[in-house]
Protein backbone atom coordinates (compact mmCIF):
# COMPACT_ATOMS: atom_id res chain seq x y z
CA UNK A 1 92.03 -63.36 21.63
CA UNK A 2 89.49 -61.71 23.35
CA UNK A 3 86.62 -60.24 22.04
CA UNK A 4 87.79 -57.05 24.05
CA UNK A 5 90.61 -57.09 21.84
CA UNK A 6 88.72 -56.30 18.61
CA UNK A 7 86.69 -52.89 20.32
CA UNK A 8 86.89 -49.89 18.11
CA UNK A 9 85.38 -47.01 17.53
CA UNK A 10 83.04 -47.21 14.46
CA UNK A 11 83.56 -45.12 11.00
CA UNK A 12 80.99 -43.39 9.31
CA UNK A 13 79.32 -45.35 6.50
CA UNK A 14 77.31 -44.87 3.45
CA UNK A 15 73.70 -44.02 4.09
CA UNK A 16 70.43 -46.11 3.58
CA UNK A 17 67.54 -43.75 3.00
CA UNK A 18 64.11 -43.74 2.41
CA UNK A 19 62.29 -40.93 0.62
CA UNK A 20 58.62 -41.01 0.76
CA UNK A 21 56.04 -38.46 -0.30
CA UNK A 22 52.89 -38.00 -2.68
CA UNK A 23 53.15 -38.92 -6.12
CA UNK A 24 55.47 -35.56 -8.46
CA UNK A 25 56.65 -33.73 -5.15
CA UNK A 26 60.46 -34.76 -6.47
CA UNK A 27 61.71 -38.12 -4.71
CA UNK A 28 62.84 -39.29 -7.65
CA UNK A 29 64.54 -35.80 -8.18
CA UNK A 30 66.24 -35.54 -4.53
CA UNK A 31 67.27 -39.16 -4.94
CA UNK A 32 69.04 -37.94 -8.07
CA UNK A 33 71.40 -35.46 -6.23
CA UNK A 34 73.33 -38.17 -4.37
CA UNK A 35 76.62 -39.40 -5.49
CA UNK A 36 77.20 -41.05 -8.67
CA UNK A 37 73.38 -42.98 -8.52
CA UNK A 38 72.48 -45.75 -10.84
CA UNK A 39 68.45 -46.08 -10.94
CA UNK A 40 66.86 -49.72 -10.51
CA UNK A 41 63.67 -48.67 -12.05
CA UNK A 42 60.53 -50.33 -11.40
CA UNK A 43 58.54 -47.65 -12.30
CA UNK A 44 59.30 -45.04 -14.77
CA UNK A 45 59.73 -42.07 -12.78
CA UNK A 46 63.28 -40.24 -14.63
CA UNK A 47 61.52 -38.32 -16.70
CA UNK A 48 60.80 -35.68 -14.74
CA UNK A 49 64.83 -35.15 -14.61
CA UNK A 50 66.12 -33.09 -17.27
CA UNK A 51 68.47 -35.21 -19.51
CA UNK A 52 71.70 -33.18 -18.87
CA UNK A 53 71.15 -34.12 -14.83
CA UNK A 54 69.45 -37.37 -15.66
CA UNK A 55 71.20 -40.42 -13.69
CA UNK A 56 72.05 -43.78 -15.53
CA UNK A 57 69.44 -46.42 -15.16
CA UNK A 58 68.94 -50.13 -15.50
CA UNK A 59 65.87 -51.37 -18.37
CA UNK A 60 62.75 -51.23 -16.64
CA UNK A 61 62.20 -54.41 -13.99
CA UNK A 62 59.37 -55.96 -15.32
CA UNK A 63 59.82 -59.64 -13.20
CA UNK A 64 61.67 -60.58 -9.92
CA UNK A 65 64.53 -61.53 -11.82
CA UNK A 66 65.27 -58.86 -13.52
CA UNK A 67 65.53 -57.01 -10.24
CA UNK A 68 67.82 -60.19 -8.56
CA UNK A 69 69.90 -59.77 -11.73
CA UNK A 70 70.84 -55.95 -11.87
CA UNK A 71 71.69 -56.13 -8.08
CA UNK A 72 73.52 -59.41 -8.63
CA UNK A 73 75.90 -57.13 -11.04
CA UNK A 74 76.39 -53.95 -9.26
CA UNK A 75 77.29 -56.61 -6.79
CA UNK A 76 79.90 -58.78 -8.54
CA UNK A 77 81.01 -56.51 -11.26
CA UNK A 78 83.16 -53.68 -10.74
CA UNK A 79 82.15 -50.01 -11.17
CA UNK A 80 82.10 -46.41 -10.49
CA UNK A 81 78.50 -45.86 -8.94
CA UNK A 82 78.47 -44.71 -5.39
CA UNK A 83 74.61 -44.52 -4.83
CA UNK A 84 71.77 -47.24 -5.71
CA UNK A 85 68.35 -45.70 -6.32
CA UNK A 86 65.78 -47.93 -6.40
CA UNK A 87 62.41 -46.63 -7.67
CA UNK A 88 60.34 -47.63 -6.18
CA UNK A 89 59.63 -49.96 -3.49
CA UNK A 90 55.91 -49.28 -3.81
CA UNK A 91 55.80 -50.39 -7.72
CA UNK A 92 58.30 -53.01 -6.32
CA UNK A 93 55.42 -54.92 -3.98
CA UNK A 94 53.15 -54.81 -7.03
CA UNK A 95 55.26 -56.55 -8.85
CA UNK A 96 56.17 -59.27 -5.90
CA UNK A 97 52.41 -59.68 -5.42
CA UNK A 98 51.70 -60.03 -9.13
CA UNK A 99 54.43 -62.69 -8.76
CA UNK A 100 53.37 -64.72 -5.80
CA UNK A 101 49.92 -64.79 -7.74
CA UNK A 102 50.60 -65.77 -11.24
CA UNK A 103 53.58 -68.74 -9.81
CA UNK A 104 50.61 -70.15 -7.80
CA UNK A 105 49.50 -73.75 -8.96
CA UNK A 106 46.24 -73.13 -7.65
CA UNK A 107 45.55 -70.05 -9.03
CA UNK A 108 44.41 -67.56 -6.55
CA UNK A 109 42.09 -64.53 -7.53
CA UNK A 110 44.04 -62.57 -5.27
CA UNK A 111 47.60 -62.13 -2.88
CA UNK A 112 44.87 -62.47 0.34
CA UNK A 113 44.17 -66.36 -1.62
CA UNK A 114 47.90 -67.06 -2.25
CA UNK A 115 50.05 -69.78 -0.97
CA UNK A 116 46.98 -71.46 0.85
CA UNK A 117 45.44 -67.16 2.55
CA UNK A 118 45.49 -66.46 5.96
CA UNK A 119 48.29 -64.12 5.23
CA UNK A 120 50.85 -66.36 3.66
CA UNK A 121 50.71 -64.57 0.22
CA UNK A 122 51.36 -61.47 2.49
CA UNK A 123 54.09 -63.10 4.58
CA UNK A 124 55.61 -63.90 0.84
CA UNK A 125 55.89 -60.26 -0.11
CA UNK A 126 57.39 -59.26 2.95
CA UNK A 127 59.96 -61.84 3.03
CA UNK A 128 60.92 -60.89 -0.72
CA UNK A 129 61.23 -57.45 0.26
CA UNK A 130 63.42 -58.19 3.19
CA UNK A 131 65.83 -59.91 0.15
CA UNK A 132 66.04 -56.51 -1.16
CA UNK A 133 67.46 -54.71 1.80
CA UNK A 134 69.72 -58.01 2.54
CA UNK A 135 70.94 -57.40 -0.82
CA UNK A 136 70.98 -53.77 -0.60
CA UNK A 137 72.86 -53.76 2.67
CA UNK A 138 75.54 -55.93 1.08
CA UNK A 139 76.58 -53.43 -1.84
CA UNK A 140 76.81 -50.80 1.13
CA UNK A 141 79.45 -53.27 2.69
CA UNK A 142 80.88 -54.33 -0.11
CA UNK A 143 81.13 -51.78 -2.43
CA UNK A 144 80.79 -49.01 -0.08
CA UNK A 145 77.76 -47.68 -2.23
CA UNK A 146 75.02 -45.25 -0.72
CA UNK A 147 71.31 -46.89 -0.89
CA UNK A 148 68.24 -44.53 -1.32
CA UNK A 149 64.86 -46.44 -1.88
CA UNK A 150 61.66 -44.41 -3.04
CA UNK A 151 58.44 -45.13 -1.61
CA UNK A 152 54.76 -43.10 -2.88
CA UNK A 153 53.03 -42.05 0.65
CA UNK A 154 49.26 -42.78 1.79
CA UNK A 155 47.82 -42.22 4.93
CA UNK A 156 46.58 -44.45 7.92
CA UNK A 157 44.58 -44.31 10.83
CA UNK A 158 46.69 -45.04 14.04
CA UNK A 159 44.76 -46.47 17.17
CA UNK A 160 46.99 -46.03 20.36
CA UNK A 161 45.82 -47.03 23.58
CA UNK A 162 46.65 -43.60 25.55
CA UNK A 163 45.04 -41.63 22.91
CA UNK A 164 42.36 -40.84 20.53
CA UNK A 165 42.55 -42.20 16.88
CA UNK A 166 44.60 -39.77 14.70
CA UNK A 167 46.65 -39.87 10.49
CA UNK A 168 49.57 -39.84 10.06
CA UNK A 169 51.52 -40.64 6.25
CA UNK A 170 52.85 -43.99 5.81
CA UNK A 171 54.49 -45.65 2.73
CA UNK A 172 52.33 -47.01 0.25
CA UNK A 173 53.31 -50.61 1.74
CA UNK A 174 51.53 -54.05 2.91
CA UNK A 175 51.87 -53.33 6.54
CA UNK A 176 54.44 -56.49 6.90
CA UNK A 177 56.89 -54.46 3.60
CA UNK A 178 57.35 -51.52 5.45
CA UNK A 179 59.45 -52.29 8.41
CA UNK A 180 63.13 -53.14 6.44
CA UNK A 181 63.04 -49.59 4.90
CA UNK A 182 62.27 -48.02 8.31
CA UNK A 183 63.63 -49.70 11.04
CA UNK A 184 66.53 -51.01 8.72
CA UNK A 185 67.57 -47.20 7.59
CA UNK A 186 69.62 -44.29 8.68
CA UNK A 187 67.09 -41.89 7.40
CA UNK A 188 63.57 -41.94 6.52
CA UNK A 189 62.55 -38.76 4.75
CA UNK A 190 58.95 -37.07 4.23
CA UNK A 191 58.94 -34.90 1.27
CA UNK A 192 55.81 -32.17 1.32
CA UNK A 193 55.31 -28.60 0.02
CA UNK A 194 55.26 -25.27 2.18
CA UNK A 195 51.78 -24.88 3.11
CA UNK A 196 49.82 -21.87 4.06
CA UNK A 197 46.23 -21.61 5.24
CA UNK A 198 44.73 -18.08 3.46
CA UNK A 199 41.09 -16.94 4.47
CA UNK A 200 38.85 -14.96 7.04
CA UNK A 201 38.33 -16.29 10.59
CA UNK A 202 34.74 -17.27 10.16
CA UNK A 203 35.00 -18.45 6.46
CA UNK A 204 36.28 -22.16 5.18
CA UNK A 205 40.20 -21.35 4.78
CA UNK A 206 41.81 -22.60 1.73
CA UNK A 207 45.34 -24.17 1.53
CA UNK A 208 47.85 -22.54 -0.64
CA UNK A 209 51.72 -22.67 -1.40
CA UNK A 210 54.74 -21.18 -3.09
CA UNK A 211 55.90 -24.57 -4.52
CA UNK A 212 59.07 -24.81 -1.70
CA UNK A 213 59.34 -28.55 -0.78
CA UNK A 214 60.75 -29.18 2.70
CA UNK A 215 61.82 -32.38 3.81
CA UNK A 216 60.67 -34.15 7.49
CA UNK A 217 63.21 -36.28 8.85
CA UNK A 218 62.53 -36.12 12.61
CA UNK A 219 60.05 -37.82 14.18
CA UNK A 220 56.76 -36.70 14.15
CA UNK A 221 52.82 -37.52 14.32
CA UNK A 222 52.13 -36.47 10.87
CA UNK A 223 54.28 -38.96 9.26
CA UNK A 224 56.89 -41.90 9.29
CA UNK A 225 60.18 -40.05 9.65
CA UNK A 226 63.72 -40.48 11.35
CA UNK A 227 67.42 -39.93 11.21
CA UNK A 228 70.34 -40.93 13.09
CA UNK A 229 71.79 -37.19 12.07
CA UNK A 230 70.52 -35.03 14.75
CA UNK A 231 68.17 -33.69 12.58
CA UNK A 232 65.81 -31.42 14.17
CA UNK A 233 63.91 -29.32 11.84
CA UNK A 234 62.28 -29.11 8.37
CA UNK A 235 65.29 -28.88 5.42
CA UNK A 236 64.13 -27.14 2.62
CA UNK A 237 65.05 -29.13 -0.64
CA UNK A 238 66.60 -27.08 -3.30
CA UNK A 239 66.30 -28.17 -6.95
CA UNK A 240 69.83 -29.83 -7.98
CA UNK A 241 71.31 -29.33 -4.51
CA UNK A 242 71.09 -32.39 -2.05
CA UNK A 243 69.65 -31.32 1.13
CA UNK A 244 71.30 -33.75 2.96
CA UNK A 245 74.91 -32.67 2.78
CA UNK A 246 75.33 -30.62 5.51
CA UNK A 247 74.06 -33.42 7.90
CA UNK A 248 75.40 -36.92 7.01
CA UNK A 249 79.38 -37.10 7.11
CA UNK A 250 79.95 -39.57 4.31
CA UNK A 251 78.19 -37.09 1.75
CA UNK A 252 80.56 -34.56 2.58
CA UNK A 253 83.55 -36.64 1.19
CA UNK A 254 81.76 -37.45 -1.90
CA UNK A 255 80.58 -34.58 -3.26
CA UNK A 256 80.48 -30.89 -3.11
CA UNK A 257 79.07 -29.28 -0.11
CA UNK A 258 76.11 -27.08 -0.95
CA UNK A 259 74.52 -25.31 2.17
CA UNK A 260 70.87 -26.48 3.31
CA UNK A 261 68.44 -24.36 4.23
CA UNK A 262 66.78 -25.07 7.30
CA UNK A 263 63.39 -24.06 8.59
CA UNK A 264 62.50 -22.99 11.89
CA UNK A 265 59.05 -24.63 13.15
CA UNK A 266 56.82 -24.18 16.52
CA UNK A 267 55.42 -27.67 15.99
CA UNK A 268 56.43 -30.92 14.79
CA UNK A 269 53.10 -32.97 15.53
């Protein structure tokens, strides 16, 4: 048979998302909105949630294996969740670095001293969080489940060689973690509130907002974003309503369209 014989046209899938954002700006509470979700919690962010729209969720991951196990069994078991949360990747590398340190026979002081330095104990992180989106990619296969990892933002200096040094937010990653939930991902969302300057012209202004969150998905200056949507602007992010729905076609068969709110924006650097 030839290869030409097995072209089609490919389906729409289940999404793999990243939400990032400062710490209480509601990741954990967008993440919440998705389809059936079932929280791998590695940090103990659900409280936030009122109980009534609080999602299930694993014990608390205090080891590697206790992460390898509750994916192992969403993997081989059977059941009804359609969307893994896992929260969050950032508490995630602590605990892979805390690892790599304490299984060390020679006892480094730090990950920069594990598995001999010169960036090995780094390397080791990396490679363990590249297992996670392996594993995370094969429950979207396999079980047709939605993934949406949760990452705490910081910022970093970016040097280009065509232009001057400028920030920009970044997750809260080793710089070798961060490229399987970014490059790896469908959409990689910024989550940051409505912000006004208020003040005279010739005094210091001061920064002020109403509380509305919007969410960045296109790309930008200011921070890591992206979608393979055709996203273009700023989504404003609703409490209890995913903002996503109107955008990614696989939502839209699995639950109950609620209208986004979109806002218009003369800049996106």
């Amino acid at each position: 048979m030839s290869p030409f014989d097995t072209i089609t046209t490919p389906e729409d899938g289940p999404i793999v998302a990243t939400i990032t954002g400062d710490s209480g700006i509601g990741k954990t509470s967008l993440a919440a909105t998705f389809p059936k979700p079932i929280v791998i919690r590695a940090e103990d962010g659900l409280q936030a949630i009122p109980m009534a729209t609080r999602p299930d969720a694993f014990p608390l991951v205090t080891k590697p294996d206790d992460l390898w196990g509750q994916i192992k069994a969403l993997l081989a078991e059977d059941h009804e969740y359609k969307t893994l949360i896992i929260d969050s990747v950032t508490a995630l590398e602590r605990l892979f670095m805390q690892s790599i340190v304490d299984n060390d026979p020679n006892n480094p002081k730090s990950i920069n001293q594990a598995l001999g330095g010169w960036g090995a104990g780094s390397s080791a992180v990396a490679g363990m969080h590249q297992r996670v989106r392996r594993a995370c990619g094969m429950l979207r296969d396999r079980k047709g489940m939605n993934i949406v990892f949760i990452a705490h933002a910081d910022t970093e200096t970016i040097e280009l060689p065509d232009q001057d040094p400028y920030t920009r937010y970044n997750l809260r990653l080793g710089k070798k973690s961060v490229p399987p939930y970014i490059d790896d991902s469908d959409l990689v969302g910024f989550i940051k509130l409505e912000t006004f300057l208020k003040g005279d012209k010739d005094q210091r202004k001061k920064a002020i907002s109403d509380g509305t969150r919007l969410l960045v998905t296109y790309v930008t200056a200011a921070n890591v974003s992206k979608n393979r949507y055709g996203i273009t602007d700023d989504i404003t992010v609703e409490l209890g309503a995913n903002p996503l729905i109107d955008y990614v076609p696989s939502l839209q068969a699995q639950i109950k369209p609620v209208k986004a709110t979109t806002k218009t924006t003369t800049s996106k650097g």
